[in-house]
C-alpha atoms as a PDB file:
ATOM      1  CA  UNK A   1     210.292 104.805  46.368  1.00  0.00           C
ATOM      2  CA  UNK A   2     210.118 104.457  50.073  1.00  0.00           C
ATOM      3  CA  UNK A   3     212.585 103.809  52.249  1.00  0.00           C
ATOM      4  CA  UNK A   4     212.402 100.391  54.752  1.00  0.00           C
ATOM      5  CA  UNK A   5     213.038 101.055  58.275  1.00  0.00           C
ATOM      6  CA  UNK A   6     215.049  98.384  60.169  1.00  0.00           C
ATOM      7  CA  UNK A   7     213.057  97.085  63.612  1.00  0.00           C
ATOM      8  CA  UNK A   8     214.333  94.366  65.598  1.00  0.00           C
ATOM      9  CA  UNK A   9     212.040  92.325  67.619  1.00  0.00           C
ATOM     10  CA  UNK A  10     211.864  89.237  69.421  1.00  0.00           C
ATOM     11  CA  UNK A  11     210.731  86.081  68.080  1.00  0.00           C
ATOM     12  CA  UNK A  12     208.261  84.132  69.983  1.00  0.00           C
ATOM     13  CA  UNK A  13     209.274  80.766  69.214  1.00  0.00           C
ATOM     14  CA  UNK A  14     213.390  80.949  69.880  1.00  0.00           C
ATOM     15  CA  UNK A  15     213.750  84.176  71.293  1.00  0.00           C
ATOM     16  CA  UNK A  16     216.674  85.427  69.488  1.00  0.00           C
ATOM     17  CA  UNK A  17     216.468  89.580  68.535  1.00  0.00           C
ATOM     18  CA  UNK A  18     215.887  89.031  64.855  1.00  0.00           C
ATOM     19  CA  UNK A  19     215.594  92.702  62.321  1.00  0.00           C
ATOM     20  CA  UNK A  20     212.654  93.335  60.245  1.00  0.00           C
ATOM     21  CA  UNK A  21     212.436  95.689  57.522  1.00  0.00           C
ATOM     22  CA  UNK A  22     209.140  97.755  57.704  1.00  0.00           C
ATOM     23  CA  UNK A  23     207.396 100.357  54.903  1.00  0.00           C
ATOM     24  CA  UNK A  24     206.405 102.791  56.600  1.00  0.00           C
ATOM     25  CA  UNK A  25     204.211 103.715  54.505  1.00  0.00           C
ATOM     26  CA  UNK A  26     201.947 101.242  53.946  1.00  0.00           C
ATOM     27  CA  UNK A  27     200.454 102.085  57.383  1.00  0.00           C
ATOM     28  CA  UNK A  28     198.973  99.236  59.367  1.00  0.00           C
ATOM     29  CA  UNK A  29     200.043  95.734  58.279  1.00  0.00           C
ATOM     30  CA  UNK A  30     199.529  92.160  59.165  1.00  0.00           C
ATOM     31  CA  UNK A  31     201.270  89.583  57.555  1.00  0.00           C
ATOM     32  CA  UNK A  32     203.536  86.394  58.228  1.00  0.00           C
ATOM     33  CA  UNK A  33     207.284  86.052  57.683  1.00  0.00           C
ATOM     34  CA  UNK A  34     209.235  82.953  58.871  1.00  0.00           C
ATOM     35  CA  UNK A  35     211.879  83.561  61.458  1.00  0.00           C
ATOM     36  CA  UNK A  36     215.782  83.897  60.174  1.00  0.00           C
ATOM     37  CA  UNK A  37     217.135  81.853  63.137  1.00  0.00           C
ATOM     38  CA  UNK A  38     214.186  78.723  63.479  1.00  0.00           C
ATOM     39  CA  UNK A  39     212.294  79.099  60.656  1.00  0.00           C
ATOM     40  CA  UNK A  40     208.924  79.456  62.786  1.00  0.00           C
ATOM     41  CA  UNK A  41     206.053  81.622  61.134  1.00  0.00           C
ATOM     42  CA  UNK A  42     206.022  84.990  63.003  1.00  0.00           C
ATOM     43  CA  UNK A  43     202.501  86.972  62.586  1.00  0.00           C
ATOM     44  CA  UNK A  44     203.863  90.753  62.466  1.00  0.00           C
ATOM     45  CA  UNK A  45     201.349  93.451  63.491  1.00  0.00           C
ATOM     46  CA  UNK A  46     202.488  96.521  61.800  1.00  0.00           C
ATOM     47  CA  UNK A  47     201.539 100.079  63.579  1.00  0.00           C
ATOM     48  CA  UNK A  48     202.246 103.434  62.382  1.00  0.00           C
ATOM     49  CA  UNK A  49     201.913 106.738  63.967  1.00  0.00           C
ATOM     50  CA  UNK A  50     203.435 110.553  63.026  1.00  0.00           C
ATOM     51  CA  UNK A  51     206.723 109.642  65.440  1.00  0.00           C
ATOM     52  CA  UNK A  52     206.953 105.900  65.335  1.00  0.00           C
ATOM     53  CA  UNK A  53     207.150 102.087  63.576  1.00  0.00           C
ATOM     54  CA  UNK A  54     205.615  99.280  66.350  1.00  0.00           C
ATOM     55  CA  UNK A  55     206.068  96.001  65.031  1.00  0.00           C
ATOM     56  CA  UNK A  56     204.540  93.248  67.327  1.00  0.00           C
ATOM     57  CA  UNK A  57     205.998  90.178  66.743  1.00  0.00           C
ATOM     58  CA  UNK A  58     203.208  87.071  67.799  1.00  0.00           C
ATOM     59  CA  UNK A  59     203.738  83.049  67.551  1.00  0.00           C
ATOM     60  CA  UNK A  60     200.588  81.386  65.512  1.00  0.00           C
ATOM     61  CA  UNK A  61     198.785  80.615  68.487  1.00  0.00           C
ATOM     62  CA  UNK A  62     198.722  84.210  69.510  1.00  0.00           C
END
């Protein structure tokens, strides 16, 4: 089993520093999660490379 790895980001609609969890593993990802504060659908853009997790964190008009 793999083990998540916490990222906080931004989200675009209320701006309030919100945590993620991220697989690693699963290399790049895109998918949609609403937000835990306003409930707005964030797009995440997953990136991995060898030293680290970027999660990009985009509004639906993005």
């Amino acid at each position: 089993m793999h083990e998540l790895e916490p990222v906080t980001v931004t989200c675009p609609y209320c701006w309030e520093a919100i945590e993620v969890l991220v697989d690693p593993s699963e290399g790049e990802q895109d998918y949609i999660e609403d937000c835990s504060v306003c409930c707005n659908p964030i797009r995440f853009v997953v990136r991995v490379d060898e030293s680290a997790v970027q999660v990009e964190a985009l509004s639906q008009d993005d």
